[in-house]
C-alpha atoms as a PDB file:
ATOM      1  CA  UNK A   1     -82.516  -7.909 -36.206  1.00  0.00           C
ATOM      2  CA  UNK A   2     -79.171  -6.590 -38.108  1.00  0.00           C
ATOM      3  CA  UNK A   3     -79.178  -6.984 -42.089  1.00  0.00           C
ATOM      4  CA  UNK A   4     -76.638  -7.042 -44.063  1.00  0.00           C
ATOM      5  CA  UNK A   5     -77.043  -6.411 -47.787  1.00  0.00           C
ATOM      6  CA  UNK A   6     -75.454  -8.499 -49.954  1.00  0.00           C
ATOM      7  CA  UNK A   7     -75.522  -8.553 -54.141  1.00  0.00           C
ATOM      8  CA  UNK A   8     -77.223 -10.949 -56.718  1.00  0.00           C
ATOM      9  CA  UNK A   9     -76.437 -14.061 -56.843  1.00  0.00           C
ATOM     10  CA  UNK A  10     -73.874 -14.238 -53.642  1.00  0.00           C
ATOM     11  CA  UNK A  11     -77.375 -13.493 -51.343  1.00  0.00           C
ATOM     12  CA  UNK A  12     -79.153 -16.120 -53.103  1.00  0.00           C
ATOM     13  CA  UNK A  13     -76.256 -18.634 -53.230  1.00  0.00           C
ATOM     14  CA  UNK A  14     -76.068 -18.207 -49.298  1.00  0.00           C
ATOM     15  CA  UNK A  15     -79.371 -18.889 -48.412  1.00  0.00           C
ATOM     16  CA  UNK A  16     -79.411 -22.123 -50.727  1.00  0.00           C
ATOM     17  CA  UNK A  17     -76.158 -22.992 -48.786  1.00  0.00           C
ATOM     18  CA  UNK A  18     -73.592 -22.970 -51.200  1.00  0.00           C
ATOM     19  CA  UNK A  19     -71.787 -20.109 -50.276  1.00  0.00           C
ATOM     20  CA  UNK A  20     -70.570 -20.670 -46.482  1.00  0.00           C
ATOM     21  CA  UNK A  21     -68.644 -17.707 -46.376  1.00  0.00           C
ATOM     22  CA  UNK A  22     -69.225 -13.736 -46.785  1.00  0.00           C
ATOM     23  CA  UNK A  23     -65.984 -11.992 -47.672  1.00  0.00           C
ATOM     24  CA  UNK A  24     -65.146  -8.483 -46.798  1.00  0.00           C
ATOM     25  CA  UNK A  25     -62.480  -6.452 -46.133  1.00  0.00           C
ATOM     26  CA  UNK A  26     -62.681  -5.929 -42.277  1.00  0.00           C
ATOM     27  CA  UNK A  27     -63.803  -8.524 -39.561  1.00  0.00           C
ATOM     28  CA  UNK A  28     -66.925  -8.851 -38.494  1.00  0.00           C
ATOM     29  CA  UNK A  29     -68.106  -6.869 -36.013  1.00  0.00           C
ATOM     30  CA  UNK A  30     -67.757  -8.388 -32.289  1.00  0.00           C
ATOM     31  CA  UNK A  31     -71.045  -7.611 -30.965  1.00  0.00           C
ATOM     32  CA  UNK A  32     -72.576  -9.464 -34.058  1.00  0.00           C
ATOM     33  CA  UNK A  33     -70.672 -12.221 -33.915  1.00  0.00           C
ATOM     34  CA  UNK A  34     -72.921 -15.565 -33.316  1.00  0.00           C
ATOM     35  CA  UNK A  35     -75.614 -13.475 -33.762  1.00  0.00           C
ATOM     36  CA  UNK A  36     -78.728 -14.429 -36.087  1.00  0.00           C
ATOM     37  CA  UNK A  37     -78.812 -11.477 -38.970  1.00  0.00           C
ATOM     38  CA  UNK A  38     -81.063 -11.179 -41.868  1.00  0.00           C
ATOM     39  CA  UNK A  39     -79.819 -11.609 -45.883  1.00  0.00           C
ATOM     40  CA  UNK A  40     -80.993  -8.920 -47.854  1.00  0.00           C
ATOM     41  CA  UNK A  41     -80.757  -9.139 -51.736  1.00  0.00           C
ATOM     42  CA  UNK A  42     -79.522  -5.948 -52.923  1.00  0.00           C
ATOM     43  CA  UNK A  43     -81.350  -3.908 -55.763  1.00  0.00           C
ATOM     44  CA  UNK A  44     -77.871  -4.097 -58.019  1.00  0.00           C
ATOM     45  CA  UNK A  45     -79.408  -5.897 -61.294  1.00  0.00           C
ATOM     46  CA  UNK A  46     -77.893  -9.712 -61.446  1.00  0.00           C
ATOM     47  CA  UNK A  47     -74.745  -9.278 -64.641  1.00  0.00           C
ATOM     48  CA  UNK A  48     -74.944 -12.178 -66.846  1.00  0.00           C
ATOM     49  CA  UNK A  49     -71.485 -11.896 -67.938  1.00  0.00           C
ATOM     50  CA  UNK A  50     -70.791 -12.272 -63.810  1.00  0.00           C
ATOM     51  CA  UNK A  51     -72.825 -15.560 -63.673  1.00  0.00           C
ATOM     52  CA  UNK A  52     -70.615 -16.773 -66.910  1.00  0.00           C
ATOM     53  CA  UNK A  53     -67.278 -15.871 -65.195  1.00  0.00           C
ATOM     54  CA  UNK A  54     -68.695 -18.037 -61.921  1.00  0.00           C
ATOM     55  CA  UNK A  55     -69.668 -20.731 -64.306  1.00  0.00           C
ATOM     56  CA  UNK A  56     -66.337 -20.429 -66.141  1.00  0.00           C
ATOM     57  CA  UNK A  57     -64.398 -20.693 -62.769  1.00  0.00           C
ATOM     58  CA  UNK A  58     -66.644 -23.499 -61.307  1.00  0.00           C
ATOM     59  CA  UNK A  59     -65.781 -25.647 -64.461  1.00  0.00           C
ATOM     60  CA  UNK A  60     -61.982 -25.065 -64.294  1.00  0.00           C
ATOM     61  CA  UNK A  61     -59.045 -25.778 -61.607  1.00  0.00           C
ATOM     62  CA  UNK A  62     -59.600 -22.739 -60.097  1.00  0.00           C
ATOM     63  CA  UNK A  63     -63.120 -23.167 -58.761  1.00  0.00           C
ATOM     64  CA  UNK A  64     -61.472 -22.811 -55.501  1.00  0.00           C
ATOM     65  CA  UNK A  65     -61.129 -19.346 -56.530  1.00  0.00           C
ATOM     66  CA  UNK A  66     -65.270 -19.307 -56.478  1.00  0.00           C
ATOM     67  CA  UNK A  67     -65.105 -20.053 -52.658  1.00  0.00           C
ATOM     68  CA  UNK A  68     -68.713 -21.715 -53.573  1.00  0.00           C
ATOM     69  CA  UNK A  69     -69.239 -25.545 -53.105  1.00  0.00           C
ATOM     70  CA  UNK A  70     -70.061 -27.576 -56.728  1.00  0.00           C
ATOM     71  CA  UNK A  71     -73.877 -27.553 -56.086  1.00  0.00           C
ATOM     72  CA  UNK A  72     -73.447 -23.905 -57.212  1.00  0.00           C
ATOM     73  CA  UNK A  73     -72.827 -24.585 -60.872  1.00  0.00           C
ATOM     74  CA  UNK A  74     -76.335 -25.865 -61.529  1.00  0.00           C
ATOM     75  CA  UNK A  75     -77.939 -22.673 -60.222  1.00  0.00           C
ATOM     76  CA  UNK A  76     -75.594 -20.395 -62.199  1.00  0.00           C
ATOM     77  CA  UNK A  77     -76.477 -22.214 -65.133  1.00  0.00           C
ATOM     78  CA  UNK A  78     -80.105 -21.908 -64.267  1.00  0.00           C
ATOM     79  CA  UNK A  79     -79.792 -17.930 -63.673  1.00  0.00           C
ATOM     80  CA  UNK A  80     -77.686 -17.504 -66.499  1.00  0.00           C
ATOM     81  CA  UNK A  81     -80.443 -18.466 -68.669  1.00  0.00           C
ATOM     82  CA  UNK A  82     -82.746 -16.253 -66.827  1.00  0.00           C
ATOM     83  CA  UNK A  83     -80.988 -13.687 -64.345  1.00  0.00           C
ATOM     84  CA  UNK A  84     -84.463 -12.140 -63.643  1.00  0.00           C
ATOM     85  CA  UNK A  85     -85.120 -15.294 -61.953  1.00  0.00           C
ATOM     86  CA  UNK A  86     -83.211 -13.614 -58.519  1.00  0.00           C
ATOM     87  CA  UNK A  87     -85.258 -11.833 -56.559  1.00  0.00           C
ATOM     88  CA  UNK A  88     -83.626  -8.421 -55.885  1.00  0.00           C
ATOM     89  CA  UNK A  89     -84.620  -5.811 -52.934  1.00  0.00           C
ATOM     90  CA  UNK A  90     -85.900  -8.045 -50.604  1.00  0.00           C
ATOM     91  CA  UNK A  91     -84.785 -10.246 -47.249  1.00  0.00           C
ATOM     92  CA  UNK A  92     -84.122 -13.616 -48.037  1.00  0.00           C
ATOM     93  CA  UNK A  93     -83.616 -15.447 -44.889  1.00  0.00           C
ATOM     94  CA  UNK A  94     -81.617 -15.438 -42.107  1.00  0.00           C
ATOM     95  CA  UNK A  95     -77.934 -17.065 -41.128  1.00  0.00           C
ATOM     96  CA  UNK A  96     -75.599 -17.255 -37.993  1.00  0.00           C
ATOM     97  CA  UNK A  97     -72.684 -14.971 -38.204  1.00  0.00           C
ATOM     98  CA  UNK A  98     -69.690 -16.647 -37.079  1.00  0.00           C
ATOM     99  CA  UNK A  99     -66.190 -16.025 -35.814  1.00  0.00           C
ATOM    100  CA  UNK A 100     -64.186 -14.660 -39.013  1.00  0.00           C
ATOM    101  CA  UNK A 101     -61.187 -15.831 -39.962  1.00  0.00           C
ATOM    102  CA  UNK A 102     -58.560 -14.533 -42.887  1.00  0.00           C
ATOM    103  CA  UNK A 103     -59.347 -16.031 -46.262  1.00  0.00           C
ATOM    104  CA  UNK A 104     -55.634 -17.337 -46.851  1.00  0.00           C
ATOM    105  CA  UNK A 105     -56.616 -19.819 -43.888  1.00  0.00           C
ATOM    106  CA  UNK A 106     -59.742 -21.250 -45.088  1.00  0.00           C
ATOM    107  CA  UNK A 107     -59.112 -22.018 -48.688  1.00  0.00           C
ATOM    108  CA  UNK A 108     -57.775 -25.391 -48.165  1.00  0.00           C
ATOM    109  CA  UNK A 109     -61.433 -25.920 -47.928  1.00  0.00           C
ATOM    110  CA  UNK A 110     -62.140 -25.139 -51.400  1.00  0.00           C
ATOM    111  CA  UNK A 111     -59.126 -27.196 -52.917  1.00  0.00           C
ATOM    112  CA  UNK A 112     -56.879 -24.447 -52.877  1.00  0.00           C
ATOM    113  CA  UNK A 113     -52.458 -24.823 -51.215  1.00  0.00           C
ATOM    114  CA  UNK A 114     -52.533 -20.890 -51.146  1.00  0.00           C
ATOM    115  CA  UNK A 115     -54.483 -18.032 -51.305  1.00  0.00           C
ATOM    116  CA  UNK A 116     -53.581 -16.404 -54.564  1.00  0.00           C
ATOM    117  CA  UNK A 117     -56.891 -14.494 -55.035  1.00  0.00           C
ATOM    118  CA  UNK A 118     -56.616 -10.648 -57.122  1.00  0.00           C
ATOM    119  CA  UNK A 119     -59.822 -10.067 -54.535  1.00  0.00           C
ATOM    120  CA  UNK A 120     -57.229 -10.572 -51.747  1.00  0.00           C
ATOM    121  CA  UNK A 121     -56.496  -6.378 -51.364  1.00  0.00           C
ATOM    122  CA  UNK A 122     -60.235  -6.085 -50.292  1.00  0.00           C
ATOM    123  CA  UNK A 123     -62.092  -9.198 -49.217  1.00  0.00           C
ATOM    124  CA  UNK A 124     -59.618 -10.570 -46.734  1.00  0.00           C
ATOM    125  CA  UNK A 125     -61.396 -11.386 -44.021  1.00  0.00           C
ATOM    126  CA  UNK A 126     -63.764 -14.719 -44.655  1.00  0.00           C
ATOM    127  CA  UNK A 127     -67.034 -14.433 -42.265  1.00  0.00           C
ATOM    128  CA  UNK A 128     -69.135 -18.101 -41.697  1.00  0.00           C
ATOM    129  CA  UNK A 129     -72.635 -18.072 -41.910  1.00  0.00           C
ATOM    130  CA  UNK A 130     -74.442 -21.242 -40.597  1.00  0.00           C
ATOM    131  CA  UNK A 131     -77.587 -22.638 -39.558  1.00  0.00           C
ATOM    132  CA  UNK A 132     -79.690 -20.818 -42.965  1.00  0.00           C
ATOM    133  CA  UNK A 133     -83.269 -20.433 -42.341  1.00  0.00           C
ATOM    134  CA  UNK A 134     -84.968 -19.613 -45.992  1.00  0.00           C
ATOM    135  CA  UNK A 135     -87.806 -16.806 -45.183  1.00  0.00           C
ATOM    136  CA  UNK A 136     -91.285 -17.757 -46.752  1.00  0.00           C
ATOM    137  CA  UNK A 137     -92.381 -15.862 -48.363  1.00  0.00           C
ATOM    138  CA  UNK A 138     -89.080 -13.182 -48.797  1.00  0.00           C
ATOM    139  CA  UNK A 139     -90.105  -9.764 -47.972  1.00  0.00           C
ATOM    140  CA  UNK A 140     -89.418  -7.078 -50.055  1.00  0.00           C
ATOM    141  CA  UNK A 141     -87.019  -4.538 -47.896  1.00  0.00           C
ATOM    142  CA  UNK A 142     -84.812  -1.238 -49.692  1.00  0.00           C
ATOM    143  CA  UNK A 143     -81.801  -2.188 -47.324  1.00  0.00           C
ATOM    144  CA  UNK A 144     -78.551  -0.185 -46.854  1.00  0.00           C
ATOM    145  CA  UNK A 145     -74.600  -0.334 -46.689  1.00  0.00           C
ATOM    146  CA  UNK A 146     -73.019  -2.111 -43.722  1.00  0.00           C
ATOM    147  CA  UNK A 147     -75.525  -3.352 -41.525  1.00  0.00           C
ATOM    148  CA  UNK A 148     -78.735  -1.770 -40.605  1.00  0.00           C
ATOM    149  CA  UNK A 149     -81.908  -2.972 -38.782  1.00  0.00           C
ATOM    150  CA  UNK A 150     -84.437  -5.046 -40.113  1.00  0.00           C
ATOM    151  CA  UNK A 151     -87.797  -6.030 -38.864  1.00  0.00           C
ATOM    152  CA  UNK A 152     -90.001  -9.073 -39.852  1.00  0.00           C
ATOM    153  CA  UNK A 153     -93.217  -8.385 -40.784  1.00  0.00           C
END
């Protein structure tokens, strides 16, 4: 199965389903498209001031910005009081990858009239990821850049 590595808290906050997109800065590949692929939780320590700038954001007009759904602002709260709480280096569960589209057309599903993002330069394209399956227990896993291959133990 393809993994793709993703940071503290984004991995987290996609397996708990309240973060339906991944943003990048290139499409998703074709051949992974619709595809199952494994979450990994990157070693990068979790940055409390990033958690307060999410909980800022989530609390203002701009949570759009976020690209989260509200549920998130309970868990940042949580983690902000205890980043070490995020379990780093390891494969969290699994998600559908889904057609991407360009983040301009999808924020109208966060609240937003226009894409006005400073992330726009570099995380343009918006990729779905459905149908989250949590892994029990997570496996600890190095992971890589880009997408690389995984397997279950």
């Amino acid at each position: 199965m393809k993994a793709l590595t993703i940071w503290q808290p984004w991995a987290t906050l996609i397996i708990a389903g309240v973060k339906p997109y991944e943003f990048r800065g290139w499409p998703a590949p074709r051949a992974l498209r619709g595809s199952r692929i494994a979450i990994h939780a990157g070693a990068r320590p979790v940055r409390k001031a990033e958690l307060a700038d999410l909980i800022i954001r989530l609390r203002s007009p701009d949570a759009w910005s976020t690209a989260l759904k509200p549920e998130a602002l309970a868990m940042l709260e949580r983690w902000h009081s205890n980043p070490l709480a995020l379990p780093l280096a390891s494969i969290l569960g699994t998600a559908v990858l889904g057609e991407p589209s360009r983040a301009f057309d999808i924020v109208a599903e966060f609240g937003a009239k226009l894409n006005d993002s400073d992330r726009d330069d570099h995380s343009n394209w918006a990729w779905p990821l459905t149908g989250i399956e949590p892994l029990e227990p997570i496996q600890p896993a190095k992971g890589l850049q880009g997408f690389w291959d995984w397997r279950p133990l």
